[in-house]
Protein backbone atom coordinates (compact mmCIF):
# COMPACT_ATOMS: atom_id res chain seq x y z
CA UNK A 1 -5.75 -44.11 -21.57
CA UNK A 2 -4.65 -40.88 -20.79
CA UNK A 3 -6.59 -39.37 -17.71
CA UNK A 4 -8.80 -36.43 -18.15
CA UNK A 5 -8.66 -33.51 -16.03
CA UNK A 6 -11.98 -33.41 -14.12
CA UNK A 7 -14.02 -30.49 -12.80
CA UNK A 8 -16.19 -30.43 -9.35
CA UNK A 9 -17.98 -28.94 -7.37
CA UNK A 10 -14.83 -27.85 -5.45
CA UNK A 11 -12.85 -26.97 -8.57
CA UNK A 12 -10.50 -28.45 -11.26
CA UNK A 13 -9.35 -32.07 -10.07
CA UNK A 14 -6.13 -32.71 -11.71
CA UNK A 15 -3.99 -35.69 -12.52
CA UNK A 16 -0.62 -36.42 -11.26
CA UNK A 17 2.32 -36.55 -14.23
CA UNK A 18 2.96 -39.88 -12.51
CA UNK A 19 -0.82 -41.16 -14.05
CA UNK A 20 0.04 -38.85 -17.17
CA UNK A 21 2.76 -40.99 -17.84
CA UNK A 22 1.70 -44.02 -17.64
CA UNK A 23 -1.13 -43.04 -19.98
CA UNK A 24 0.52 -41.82 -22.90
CA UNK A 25 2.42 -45.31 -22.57
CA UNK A 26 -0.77 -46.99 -22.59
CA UNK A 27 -1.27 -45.29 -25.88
CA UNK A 28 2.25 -45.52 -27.59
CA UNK A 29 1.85 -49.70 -26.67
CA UNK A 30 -1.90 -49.70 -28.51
CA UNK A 31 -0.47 -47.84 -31.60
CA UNK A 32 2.50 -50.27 -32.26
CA UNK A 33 1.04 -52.85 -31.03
CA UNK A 34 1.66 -53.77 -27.50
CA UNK A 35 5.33 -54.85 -25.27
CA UNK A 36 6.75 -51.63 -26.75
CA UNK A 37 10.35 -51.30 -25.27
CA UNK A 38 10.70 -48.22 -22.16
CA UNK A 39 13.69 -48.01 -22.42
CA UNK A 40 15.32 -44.60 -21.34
CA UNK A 41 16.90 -42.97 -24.37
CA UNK A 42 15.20 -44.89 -26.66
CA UNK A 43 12.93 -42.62 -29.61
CA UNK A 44 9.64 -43.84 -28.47
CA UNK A 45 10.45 -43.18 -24.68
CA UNK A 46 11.60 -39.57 -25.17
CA UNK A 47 7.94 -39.22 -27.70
CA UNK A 48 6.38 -40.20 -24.47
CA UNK A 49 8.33 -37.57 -22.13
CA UNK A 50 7.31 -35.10 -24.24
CA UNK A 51 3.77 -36.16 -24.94
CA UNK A 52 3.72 -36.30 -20.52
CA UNK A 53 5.30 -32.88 -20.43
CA UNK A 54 2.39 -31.09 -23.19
CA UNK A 55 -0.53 -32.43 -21.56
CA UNK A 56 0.49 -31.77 -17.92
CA UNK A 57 1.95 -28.25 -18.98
CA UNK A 58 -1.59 -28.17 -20.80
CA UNK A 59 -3.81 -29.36 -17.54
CA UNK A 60 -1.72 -27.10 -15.43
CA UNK A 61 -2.61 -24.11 -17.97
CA UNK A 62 -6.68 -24.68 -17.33
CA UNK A 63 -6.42 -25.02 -13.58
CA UNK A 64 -4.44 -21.36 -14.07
CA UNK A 65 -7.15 -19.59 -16.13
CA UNK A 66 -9.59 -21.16 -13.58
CA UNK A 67 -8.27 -19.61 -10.78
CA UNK A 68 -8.07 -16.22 -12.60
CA UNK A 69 -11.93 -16.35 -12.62
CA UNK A 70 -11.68 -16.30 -9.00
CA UNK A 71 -10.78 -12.65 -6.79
CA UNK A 72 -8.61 -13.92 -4.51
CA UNK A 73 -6.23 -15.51 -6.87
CA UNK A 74 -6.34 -13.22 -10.25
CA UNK A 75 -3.89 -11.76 -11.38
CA UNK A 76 -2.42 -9.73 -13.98
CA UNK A 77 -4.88 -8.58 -16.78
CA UNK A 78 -7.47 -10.70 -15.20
CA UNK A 79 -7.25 -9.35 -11.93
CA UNK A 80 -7.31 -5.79 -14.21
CA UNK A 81 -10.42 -7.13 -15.68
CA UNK A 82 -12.19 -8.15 -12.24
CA UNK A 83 -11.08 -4.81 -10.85
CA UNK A 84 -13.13 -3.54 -13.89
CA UNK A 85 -16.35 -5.07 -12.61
CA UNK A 86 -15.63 -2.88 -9.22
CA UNK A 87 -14.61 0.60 -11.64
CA UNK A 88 -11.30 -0.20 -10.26
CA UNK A 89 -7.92 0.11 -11.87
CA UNK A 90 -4.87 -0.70 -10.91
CA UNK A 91 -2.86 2.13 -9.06
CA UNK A 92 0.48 3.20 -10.58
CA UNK A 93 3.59 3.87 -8.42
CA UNK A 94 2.87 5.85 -5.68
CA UNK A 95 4.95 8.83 -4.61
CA UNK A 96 6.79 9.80 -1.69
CA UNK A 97 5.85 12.07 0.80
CA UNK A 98 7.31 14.15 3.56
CA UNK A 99 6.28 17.53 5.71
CA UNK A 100 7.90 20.24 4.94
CA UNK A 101 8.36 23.26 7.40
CA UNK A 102 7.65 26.80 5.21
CA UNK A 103 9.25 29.77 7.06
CA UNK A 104 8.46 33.37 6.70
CA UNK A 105 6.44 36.33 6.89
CA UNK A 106 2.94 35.50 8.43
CA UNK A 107 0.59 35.24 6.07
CA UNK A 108 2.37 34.95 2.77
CA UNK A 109 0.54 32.07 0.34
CA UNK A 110 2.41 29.08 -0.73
CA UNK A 111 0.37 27.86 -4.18
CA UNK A 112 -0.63 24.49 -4.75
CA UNK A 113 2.64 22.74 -7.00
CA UNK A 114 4.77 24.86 -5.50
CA UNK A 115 8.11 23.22 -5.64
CA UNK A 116 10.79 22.63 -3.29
CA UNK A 117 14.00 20.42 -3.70
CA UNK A 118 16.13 17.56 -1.52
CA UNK A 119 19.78 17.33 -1.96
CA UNK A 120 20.34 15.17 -4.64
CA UNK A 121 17.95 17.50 -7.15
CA UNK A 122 14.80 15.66 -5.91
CA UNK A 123 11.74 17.80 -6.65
CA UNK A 124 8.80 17.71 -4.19
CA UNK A 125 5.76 19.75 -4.56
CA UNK A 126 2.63 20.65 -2.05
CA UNK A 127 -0.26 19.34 -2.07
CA UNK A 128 -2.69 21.60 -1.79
CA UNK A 129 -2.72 25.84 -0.88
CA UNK A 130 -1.79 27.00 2.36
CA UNK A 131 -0.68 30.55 4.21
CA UNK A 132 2.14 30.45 6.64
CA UNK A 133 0.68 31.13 10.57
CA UNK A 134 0.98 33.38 13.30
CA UNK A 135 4.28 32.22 14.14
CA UNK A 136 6.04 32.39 11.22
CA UNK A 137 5.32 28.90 10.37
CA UNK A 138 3.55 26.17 8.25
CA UNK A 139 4.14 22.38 7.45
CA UNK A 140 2.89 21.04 4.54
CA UNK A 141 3.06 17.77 3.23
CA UNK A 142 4.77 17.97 -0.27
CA UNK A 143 5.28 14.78 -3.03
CA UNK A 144 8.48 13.97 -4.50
CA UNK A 145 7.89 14.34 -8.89
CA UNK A 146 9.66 10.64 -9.09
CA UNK A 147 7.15 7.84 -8.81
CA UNK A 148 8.74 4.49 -6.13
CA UNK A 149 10.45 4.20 -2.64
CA UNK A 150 12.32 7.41 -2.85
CA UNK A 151 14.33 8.63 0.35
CA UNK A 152 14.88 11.32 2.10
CA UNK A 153 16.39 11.94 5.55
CA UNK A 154 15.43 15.09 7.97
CA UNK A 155 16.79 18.09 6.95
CA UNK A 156 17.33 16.95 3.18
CA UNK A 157 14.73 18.89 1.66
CA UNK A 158 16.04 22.38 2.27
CA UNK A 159 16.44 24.10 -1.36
CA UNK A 160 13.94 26.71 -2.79
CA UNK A 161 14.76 26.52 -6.34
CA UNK A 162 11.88 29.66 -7.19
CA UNK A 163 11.24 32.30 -5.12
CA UNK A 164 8.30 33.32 -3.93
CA UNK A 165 7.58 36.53 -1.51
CA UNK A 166 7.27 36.14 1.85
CA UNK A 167 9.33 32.94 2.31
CA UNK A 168 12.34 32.55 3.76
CA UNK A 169 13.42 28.62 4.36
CA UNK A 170 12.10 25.12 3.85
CA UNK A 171 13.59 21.52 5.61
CA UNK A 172 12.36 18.66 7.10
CA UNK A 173 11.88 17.75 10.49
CA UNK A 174 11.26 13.68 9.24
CA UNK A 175 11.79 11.43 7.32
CA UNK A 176 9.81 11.30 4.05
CA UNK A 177 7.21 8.17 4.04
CA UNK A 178 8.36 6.59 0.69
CA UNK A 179 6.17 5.66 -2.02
CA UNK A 180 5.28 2.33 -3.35
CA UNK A 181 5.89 0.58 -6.65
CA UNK A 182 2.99 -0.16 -8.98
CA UNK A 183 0.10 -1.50 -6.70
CA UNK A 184 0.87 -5.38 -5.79
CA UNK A 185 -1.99 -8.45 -6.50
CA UNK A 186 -2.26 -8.52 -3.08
CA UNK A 187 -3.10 -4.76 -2.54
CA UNK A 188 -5.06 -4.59 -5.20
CA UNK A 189 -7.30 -7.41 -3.89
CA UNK A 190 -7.20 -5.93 -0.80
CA UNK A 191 -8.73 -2.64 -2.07
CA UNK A 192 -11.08 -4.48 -4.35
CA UNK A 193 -12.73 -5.78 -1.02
CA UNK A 194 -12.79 -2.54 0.51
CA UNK A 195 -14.59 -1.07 -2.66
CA UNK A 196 -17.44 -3.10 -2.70
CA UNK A 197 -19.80 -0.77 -0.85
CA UNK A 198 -18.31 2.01 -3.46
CA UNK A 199 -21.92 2.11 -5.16
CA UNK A 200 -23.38 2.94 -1.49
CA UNK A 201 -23.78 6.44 0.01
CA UNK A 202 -23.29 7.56 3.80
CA UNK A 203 -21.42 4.58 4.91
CA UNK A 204 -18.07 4.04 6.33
CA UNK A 205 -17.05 1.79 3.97
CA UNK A 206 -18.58 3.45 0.89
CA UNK A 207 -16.33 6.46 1.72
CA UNK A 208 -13.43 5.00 2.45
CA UNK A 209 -13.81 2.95 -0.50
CA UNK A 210 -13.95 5.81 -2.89
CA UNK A 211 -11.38 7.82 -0.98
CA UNK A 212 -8.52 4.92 -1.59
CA UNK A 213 -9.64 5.29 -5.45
CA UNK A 214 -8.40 8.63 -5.53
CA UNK A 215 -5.13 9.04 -7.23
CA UNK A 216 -1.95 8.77 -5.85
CA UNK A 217 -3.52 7.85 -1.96
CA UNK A 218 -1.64 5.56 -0.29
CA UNK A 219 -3.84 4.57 2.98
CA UNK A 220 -7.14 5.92 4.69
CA UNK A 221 -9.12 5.01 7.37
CA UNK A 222 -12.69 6.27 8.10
CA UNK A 223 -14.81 6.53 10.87
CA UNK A 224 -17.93 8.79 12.19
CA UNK A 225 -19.59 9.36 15.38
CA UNK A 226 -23.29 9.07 15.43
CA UNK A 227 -23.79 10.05 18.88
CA UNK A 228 -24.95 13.56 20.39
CA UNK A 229 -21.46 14.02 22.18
CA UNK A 230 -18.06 14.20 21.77
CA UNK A 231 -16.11 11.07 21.81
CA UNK A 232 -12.30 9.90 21.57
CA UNK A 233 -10.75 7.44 19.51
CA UNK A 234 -7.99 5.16 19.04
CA UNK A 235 -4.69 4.96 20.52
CA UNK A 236 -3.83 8.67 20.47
CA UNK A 237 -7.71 9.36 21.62
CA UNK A 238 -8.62 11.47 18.97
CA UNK A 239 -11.63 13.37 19.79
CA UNK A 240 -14.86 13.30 17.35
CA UNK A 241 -17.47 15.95 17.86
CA UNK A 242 -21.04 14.84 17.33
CA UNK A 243 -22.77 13.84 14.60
CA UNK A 244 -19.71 13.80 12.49
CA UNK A 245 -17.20 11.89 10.41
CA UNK A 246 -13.27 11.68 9.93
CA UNK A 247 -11.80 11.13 6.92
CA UNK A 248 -7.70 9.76 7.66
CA UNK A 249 -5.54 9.99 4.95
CA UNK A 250 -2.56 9.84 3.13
CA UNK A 251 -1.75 10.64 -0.15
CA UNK A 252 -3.84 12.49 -2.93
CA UNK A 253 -4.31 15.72 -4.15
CA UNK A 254 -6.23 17.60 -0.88
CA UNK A 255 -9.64 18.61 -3.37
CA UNK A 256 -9.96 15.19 -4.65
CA UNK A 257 -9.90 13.33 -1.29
CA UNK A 258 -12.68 16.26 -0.11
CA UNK A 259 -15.00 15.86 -2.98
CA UNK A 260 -14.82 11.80 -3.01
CA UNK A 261 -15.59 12.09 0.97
CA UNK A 262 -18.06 14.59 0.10
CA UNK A 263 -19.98 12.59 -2.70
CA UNK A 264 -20.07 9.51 -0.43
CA UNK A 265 -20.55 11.35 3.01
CA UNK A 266 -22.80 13.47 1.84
CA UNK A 267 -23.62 17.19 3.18
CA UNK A 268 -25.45 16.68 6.80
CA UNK A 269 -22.83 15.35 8.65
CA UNK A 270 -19.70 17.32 10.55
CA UNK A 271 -16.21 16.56 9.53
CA UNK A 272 -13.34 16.48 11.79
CA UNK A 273 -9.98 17.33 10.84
CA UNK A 274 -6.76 19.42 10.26
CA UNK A 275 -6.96 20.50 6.23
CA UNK A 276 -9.68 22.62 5.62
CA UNK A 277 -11.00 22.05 2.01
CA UNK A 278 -14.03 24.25 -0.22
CA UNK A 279 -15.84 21.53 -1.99
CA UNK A 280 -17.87 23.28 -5.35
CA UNK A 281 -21.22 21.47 -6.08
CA UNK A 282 -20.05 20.04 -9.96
CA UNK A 283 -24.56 19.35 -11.16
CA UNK A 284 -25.51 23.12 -10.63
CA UNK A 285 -25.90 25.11 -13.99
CA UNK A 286 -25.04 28.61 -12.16
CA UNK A 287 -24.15 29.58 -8.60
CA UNK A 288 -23.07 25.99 -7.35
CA UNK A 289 -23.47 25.70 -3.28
CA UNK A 290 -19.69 25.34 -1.45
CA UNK A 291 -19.07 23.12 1.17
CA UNK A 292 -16.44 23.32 3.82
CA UNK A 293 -15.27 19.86 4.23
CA UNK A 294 -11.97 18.99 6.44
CA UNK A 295 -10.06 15.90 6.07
CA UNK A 296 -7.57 14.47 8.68
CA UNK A 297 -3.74 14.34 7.12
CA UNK A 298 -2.17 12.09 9.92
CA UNK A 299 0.94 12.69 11.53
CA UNK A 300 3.94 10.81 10.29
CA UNK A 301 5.18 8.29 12.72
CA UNK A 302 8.70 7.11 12.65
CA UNK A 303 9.31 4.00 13.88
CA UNK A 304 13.18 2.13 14.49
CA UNK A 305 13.30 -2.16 14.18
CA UNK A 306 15.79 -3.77 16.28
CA UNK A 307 16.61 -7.05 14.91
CA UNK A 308 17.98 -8.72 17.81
CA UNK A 309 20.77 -11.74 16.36
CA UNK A 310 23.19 -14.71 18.29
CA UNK A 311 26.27 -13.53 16.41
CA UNK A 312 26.02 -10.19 14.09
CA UNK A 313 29.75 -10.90 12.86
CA UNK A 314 28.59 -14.38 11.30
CA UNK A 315 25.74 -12.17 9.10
CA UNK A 316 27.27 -10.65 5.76
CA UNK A 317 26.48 -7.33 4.37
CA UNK A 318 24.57 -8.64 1.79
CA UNK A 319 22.20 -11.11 4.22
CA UNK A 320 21.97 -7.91 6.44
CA UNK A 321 20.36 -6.14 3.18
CA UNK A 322 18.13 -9.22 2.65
CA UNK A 323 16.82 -8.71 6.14
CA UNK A 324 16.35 -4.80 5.70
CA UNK A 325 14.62 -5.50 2.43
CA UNK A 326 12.45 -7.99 3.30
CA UNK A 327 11.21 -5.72 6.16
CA UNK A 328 10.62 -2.80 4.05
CA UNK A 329 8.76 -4.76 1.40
CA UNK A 330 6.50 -6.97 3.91
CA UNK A 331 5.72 -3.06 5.36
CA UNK A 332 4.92 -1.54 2.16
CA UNK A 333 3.03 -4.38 0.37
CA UNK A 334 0.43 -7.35 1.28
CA UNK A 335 -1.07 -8.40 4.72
CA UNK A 336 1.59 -6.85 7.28
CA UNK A 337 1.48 -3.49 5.21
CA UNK A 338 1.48 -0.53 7.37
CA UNK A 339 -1.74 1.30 7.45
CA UNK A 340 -3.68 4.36 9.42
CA UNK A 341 -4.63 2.99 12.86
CA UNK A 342 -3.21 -0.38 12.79
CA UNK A 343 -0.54 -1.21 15.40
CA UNK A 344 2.99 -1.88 14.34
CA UNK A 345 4.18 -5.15 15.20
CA UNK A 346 7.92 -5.93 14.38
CA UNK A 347 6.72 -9.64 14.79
CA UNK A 348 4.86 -9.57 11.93
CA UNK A 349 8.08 -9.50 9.59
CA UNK A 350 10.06 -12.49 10.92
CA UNK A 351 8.31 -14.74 8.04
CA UNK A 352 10.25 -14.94 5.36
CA UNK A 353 13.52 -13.84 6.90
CA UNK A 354 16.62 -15.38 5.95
CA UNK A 355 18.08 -17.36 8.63
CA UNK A 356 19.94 -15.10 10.72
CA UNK A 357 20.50 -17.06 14.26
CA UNK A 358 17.42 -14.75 14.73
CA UNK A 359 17.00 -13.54 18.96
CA UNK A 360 14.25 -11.39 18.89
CA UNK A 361 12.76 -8.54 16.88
CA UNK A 362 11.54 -4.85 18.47
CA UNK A 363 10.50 -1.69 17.64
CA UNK A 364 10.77 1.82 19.48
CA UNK A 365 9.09 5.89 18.09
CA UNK A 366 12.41 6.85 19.98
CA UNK A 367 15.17 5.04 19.12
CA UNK A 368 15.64 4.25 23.11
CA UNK A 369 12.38 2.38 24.25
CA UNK A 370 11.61 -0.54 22.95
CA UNK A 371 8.40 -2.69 22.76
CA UNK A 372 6.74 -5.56 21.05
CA UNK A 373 4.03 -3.31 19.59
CA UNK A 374 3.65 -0.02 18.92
CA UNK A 375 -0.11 1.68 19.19
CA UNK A 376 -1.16 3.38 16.13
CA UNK A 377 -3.91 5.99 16.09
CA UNK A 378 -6.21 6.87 13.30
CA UNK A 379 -4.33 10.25 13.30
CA UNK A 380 -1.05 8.34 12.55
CA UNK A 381 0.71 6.57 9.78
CA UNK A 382 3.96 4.58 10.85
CA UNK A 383 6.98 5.64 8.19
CA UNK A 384 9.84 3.19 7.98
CA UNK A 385 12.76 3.09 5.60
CA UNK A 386 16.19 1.53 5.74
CA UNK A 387 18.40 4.27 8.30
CA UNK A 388 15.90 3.26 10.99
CA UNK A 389 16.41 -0.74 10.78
CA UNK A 390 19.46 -2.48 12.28
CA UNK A 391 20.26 -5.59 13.74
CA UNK A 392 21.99 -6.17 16.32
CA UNK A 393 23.79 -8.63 18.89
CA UNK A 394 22.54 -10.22 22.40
């Protein structure tokens, strides 16, 4: 007889096509009769191949939906559909982001949207309202129109396609930190996990979970300091005052990240930051109460990998892409993604590499020193794209 497929208490128990097999022969001998002939390429042995081939394609299809019932392994429309239990969609392509240095008179507004261009016709607009300083400067972090991992190298973004008064010049001092394609199974899962205190209020994780559902964010990381006194955090020591909470992030319209925070914070607690945002109470019929709320946009930290090969002349151009791809990818997507606060290890990215003669892999925030790890502070966010990676011989 042809063995069933069996559920426990650990999950579908499935036969091999070995026992498959010799089932559906059990069956063709019963029909006609017993000492039928198995002969390969006869009719009644290809019948059984492809009686062995429906049933195990048909076991293997159960044991799929099974596991789609299960977080960890959904994905697809089920994982959409999970994610729906949460109020969780999936996130589109993210967009790329970069700051921008505004030069001109002191003072003079630059608008939210206001747009700005690299030099291949690249539009990139700000996020959010800000005045040029003192000094005759201002850098705001502006997002590129075109949704994925677009580039774009220092001093690339340098054209003012409308003028406004009172600026003069834009460029970039950095890199931009490209975007992301449409979010991954794994990062969705990831954020599904990190959303489950969503439905909470004046938690950690409750706002950070509601601040990564804000559109177009691409990482935050939140923590407050209960204490009566000021304390320091992280790599880069980041100071906290009392009684207050930061809010790290990237990504996302400035407003929207202040008014998720906000809901989830709530109003009695400080905020710590460098982006001051007005937050307008949405339940009041007339004269809503304002709320000056500042988030922490964290610096942009470039970071060079060093892969360190036997014999660079035996690796062609197109296994040196491989290598430069994989890296990128494993940094933008999945466990080893790079994140607010998390320390960079180049280590984490040899798995998976194409065999190379491999040496050694480093990384350096110079381009001269190089280390094994790289601290990360919750007022950072390591940006890495393809003119920063090389390998190279020892």
């Amino acid at each position: 007889m042809i063995p069933k497929i069996e559920i426990t208490d650990v999950g579908y128990s499935v036969p091999d096509t070995e026992s498959i097999n010799n089932g559906t022969w059990e069956m063709i001998d019963d029909s006609f009769g017993g000492n039928v002939s198995r002969v390969q390429g006869s009719p009644q042995y290809q019948l059984n191949t492809s009686w062995t081939a429906v049933i195990k394609d048909c076991y293997d299809m159960l044991v799929y939906l099974a596991n789609q019932y299960d977080p960890r392994y959904a994905q697809g429309i089920f994982q959409d559909a999970i994610g729906e239990l949460y109020f969780l969609t999936r996130k589109l392509a993210t967009r790329s982001q970069c700051p921008v240095v505004f030069e001109g008179l002191s003072g003079a507004p630059i608008p939210e949207g206001f747009a700005v261009q690299d030099l291949s016709g690249r539009t990139w607009r700000t996020n959010g309202t800000y005045n040029i300083g003192s000094n005759g400067k201002v850098t705001i972090t502006v997002t590129c129109d075109e949704a994925g991992a677009i580039e774009a190298l220092p001093n690339s973004i340098v054209v003012i396609p409308t003028s406004i008064n009172g600026l003069d010049r834009v460029y970039n001092e950095d890199s931009a930190v490209m975007g992301y394609d449409e979010e991954s199974r794994v990062d969705f899962e990831v954020r599904r996990k990190e959303s489950v205190a969503i439905n909470s209020k004046m938690t950690d994780s409750a706002t950070l979970g509601a601040v990564l559902a804000v559109r177009d964010v691409v990482d935050a990381y939140v923590i407050s300091n209960p204490t009566d006194a000021t304390v320091t955090v992280g790599s880069t020591n980041y100071p906290l005052i009392r009684n207050s909470i930061c809010v790290s992030v990237v990504g996302g319209n400035d407003y929207d990240v202040a008014k998720a925070a906000f809901i989830k914070a709530g109003t009695g607690c400080s905020w710590n930051g460098n982006t001051d945002v007005t937050v307008i109470a949405e339940d009041y019929p007339s004269n809503p109460p304002q709320y000056p709320i500042k988030i922490l946009r964290p610096d942009f930290l470039d970071i060079w990998v060093k892969v360190i090969v036997k014999d660079k002349d035996a690796i062609s151009y197109t296994i040196e892409q491989e290598v430069i791809n994989h890296i990128l990818n494993s940094a933008a997507s999945g466990e080893n993604k790079v994140r607010i606060g998390k320390d960079f290890i180049p280590a984490d990215y040899i798995c998976g590499m194409p065999k190379i003669g491999l040496k050694g892999i480093v990384a350096s925030t110079d381009n001269a020193t190089w280390v094994d790890e790289i601290p990360v502070g919750i007022d950072q966010y390591p940006s890495l794209n393809s003119f920063r990676i090389s390998i190279e011989e020892s």
